[in-house]
C-alpha atoms as a PDB file:
ATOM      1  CA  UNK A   1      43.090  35.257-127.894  1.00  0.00           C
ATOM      2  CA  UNK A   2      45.978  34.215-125.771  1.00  0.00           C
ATOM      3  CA  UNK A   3      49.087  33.254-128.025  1.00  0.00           C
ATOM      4  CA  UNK A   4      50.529  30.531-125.577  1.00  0.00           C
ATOM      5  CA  UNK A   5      51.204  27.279-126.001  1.00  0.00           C
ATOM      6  CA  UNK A   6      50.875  23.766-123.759  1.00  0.00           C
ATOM      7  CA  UNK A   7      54.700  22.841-123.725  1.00  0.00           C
ATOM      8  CA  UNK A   8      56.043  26.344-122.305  1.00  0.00           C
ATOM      9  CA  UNK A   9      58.576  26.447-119.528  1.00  0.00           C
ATOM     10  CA  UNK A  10      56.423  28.752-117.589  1.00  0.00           C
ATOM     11  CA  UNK A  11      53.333  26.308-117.253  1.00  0.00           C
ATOM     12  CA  UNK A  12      55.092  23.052-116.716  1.00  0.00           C
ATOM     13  CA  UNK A  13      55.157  21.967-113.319  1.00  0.00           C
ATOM     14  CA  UNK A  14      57.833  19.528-113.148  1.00  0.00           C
ATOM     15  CA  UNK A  15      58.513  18.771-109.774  1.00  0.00           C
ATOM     16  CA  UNK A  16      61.437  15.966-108.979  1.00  0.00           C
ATOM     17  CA  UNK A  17      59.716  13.344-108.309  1.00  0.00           C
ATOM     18  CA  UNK A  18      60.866  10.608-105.687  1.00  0.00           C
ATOM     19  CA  UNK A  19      61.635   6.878-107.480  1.00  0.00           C
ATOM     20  CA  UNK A  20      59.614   4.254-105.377  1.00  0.00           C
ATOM     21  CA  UNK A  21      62.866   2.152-104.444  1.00  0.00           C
ATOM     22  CA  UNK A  22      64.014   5.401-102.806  1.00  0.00           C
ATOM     23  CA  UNK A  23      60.741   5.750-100.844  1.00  0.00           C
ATOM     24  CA  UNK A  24      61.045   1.872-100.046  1.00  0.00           C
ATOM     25  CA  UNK A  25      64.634   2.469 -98.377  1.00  0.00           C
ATOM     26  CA  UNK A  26      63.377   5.366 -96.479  1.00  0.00           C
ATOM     27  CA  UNK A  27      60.625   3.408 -94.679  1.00  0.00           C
ATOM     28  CA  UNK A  28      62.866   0.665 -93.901  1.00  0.00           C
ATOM     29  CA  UNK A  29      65.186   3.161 -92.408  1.00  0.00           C
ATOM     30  CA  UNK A  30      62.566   4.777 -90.673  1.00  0.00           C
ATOM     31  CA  UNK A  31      61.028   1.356 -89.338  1.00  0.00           C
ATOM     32  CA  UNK A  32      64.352  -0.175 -88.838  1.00  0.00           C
ATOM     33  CA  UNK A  33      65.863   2.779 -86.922  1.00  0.00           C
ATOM     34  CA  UNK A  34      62.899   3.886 -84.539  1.00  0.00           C
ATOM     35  CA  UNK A  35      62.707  -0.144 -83.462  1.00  0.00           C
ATOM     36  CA  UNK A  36      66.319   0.180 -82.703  1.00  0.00           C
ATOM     37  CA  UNK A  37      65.782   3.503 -80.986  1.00  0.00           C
ATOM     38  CA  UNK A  38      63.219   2.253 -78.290  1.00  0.00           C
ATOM     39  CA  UNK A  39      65.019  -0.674 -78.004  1.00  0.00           C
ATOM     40  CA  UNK A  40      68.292   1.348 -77.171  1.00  0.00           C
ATOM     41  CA  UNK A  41      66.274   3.749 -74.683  1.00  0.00           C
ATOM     42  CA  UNK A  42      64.564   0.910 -73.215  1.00  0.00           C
ATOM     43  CA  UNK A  43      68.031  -0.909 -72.453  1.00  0.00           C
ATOM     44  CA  UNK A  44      68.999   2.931 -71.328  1.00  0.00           C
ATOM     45  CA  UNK A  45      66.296   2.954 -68.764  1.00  0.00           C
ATOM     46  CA  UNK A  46      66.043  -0.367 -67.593  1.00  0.00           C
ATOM     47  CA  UNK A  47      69.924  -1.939 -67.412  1.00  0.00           C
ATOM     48  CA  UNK A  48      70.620  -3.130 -63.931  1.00  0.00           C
ATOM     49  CA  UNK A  49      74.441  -4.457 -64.068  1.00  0.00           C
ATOM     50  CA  UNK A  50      73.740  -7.316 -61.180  1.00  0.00           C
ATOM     51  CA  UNK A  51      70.991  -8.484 -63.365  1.00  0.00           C
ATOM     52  CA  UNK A  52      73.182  -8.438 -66.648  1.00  0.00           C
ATOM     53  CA  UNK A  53      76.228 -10.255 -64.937  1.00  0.00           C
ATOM     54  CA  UNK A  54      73.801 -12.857 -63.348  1.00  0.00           C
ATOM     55  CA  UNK A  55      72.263 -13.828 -66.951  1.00  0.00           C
ATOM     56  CA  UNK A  56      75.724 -14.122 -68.481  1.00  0.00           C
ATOM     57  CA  UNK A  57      76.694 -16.479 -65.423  1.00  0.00           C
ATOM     58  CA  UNK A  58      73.945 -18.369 -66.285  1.00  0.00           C
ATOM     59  CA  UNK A  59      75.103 -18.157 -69.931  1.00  0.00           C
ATOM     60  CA  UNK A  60      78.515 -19.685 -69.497  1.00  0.00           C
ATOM     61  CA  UNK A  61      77.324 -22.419 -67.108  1.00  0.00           C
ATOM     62  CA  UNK A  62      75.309 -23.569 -70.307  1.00  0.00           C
ATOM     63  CA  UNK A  63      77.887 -23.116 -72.779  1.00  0.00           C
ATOM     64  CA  UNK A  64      80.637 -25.011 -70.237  1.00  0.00           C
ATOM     65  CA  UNK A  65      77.916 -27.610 -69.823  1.00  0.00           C
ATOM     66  CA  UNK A  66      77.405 -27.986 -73.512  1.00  0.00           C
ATOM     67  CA  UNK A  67      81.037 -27.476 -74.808  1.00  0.00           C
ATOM     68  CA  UNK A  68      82.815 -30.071 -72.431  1.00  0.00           C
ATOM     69  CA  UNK A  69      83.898 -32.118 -75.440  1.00  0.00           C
ATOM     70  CA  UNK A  70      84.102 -29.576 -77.751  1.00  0.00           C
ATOM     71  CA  UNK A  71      87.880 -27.918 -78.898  1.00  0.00           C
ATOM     72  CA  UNK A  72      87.694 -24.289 -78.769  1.00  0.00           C
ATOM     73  CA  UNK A  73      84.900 -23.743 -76.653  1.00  0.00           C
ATOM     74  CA  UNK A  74      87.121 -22.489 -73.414  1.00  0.00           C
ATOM     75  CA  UNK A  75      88.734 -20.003 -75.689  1.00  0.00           C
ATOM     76  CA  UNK A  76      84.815 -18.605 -76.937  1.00  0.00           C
ATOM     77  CA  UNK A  77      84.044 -18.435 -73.500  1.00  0.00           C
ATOM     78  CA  UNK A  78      86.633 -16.600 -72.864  1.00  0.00           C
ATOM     79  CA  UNK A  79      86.328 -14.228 -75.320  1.00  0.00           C
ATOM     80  CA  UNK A  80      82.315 -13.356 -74.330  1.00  0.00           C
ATOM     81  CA  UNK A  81      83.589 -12.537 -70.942  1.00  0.00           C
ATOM     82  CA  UNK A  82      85.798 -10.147 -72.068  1.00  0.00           C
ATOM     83  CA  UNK A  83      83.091  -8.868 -74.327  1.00  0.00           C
ATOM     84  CA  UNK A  84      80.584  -8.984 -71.471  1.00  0.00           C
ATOM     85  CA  UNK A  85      83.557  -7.273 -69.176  1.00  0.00           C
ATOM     86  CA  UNK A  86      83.448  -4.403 -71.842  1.00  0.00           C
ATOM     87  CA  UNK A  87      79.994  -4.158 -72.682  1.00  0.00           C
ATOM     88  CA  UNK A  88      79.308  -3.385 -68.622  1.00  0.00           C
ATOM     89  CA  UNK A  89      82.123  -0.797 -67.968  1.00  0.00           C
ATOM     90  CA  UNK A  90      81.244   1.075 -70.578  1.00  0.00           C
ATOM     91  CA  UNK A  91      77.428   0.697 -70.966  1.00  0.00           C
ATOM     92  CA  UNK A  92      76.224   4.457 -70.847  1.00  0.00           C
ATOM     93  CA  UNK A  93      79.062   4.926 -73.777  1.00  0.00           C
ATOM     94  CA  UNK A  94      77.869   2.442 -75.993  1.00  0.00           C
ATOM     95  CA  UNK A  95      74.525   3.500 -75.605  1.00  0.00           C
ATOM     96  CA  UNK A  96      74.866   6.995 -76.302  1.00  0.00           C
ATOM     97  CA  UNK A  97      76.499   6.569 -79.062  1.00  0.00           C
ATOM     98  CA  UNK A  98      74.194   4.046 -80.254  1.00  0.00           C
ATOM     99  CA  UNK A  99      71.266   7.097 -79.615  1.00  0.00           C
ATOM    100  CA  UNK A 100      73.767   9.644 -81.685  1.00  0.00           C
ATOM    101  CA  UNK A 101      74.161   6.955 -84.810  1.00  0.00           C
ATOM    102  CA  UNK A 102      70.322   6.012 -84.637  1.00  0.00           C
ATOM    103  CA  UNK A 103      69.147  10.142 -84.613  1.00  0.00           C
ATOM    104  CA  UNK A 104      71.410  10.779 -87.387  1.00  0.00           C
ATOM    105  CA  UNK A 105      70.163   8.098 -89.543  1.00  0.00           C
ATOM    106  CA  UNK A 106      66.734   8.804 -89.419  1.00  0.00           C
ATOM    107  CA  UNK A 107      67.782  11.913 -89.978  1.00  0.00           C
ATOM    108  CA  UNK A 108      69.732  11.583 -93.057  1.00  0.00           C
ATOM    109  CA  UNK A 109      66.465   9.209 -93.846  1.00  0.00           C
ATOM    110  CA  UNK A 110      64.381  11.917 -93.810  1.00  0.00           C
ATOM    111  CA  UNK A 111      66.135  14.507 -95.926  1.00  0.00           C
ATOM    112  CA  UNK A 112      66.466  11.812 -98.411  1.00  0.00           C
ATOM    113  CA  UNK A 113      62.795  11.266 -98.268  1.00  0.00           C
ATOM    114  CA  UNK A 114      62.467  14.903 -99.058  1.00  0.00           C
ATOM    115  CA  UNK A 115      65.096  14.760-102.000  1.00  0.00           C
ATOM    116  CA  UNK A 116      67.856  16.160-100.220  1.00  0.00           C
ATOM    117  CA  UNK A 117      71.684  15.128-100.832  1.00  0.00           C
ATOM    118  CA  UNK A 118      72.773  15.977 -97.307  1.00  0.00           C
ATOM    119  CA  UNK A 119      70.661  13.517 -96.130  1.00  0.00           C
ATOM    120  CA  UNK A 120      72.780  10.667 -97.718  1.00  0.00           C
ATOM    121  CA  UNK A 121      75.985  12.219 -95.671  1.00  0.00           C
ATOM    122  CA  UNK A 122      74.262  12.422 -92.630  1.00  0.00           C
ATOM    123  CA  UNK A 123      73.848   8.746 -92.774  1.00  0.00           C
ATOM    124  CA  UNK A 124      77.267   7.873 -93.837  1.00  0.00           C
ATOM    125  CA  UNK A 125      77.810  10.068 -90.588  1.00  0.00           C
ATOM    126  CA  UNK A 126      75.714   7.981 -88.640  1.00  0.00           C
ATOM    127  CA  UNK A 127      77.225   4.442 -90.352  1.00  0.00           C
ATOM    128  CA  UNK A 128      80.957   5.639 -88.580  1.00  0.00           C
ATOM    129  CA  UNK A 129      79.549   6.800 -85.743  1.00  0.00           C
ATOM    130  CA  UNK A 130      78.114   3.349 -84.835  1.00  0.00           C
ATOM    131  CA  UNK A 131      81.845   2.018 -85.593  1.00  0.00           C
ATOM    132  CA  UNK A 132      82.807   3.762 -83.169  1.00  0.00           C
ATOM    133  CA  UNK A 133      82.392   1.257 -80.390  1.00  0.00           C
ATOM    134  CA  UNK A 134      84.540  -1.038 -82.126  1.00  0.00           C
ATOM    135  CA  UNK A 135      87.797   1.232 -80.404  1.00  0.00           C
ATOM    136  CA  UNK A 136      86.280   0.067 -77.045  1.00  0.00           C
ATOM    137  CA  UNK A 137      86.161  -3.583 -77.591  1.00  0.00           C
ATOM    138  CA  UNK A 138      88.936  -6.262 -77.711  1.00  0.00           C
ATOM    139  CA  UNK A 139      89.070  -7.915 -80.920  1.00  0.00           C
ATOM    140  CA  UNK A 140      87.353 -11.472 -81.055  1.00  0.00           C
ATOM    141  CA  UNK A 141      84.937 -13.850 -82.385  1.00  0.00           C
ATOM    142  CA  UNK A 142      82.090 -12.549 -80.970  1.00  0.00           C
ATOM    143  CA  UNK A 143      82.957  -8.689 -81.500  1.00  0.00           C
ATOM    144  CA  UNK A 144      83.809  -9.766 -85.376  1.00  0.00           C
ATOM    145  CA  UNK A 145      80.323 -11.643 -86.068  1.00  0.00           C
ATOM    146  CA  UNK A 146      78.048  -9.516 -84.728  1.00  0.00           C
ATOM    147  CA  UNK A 147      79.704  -6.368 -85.820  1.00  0.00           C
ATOM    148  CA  UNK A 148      80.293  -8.253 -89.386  1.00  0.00           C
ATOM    149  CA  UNK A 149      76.425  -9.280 -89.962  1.00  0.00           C
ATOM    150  CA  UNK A 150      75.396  -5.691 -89.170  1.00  0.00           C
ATOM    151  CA  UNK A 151      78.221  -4.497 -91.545  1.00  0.00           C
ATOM    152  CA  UNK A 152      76.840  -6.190 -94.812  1.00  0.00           C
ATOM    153  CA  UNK A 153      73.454  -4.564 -94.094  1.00  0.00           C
ATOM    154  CA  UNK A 154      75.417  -1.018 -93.740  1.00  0.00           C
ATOM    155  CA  UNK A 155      76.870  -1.281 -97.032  1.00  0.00           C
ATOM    156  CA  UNK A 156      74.049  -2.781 -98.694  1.00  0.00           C
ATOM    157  CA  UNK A 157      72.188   0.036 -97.766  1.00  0.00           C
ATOM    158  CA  UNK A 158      74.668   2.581 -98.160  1.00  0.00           C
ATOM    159  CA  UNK A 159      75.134   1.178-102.043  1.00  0.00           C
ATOM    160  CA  UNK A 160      71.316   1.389-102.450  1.00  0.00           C
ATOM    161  CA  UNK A 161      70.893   5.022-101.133  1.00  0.00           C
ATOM    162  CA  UNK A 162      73.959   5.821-103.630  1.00  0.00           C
ATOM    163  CA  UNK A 163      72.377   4.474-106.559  1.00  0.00           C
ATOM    164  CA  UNK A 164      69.466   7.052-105.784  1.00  0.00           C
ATOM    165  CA  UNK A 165      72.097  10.661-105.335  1.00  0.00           C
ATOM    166  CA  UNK A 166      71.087  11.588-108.906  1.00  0.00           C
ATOM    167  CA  UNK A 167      67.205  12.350-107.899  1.00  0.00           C
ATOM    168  CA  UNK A 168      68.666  14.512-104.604  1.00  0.00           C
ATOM    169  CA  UNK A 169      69.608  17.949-104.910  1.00  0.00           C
END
């Protein structure tokens, strides 16, 4: 008669299991980041700088038009057309690295999904390298807000992944 019994280290099978909030956070990543990725490569493909500069015309007509009696508005205008200035001289920049921070995170995604530490540092990588365009742009209002709002999503989801190092090896 075999002499063994049900709680021996040699026939339990723990395996690390993933916690569901971890799982959650990957497939956000993972839906969040590949919509972001086709978007990018679809701007990539199809950015035509005559069209671009013709919309934002069109853009500040409306906002003169609507802002006549407001205070501040010249100075908001002003600061979108040096934004849109920026944005168009350096479009193939900002896009590439916008590709390099998007692979990384969905890489760093994906080793987390599989348990794996270095997947949490390869999306802290990717989180600075989509900071990087802020060295190319002039400070202002619209630089600040839009960079801002996607900034409280980075950290929220940079706390949340943190919380979730002690099931990664």
């Amino acid at each position: 008669m075999e002499d063994q019994h049900f709680l021996d280290q040699d026939n339990l099978n723990i395996e690390n299991e993933r916690p569901s909030f971890l799982t959650v956070l990957c497939i956000i990543t993972f839906v969040f980041s590949g919509f972001l990725l086709i978007s990018t490569l679809f701007g990539l493909v199809t950015y035509d700088e005559l069209a671009q500069q013709e919309a934002f015309e069109l853009t500040i007509v409306s906002m003169e038009e609507l802002g006549e009696n407001l205070p501040g508005m010249d100075e908001n205008i002003r600061d979108l057309e040096i934004f849109n200035k920026e944005q168009m001289d350096n479009n193939v920049t900002l896009q590439a690295m916008s590709i390099l921070s998007i692979l990384l995170s969905l890489f760093g995604a994906f080793l987390m999904y599989q348990l794996k530490k270095v997947g949490f540092h390869l999306y802290l990588a990717s989180k600075v390298v989509g900071l990087i365009p802020l060295l190319i742009f002039t400070l202002s209002t619209a630089v600040f807000w839009a960079y801002g709002i996607f900034l409280v999503f980075t950290i929220a989801f940079v706390i949340m992944y943190s919380r979730n190092l002690k099931f990664m090896k």
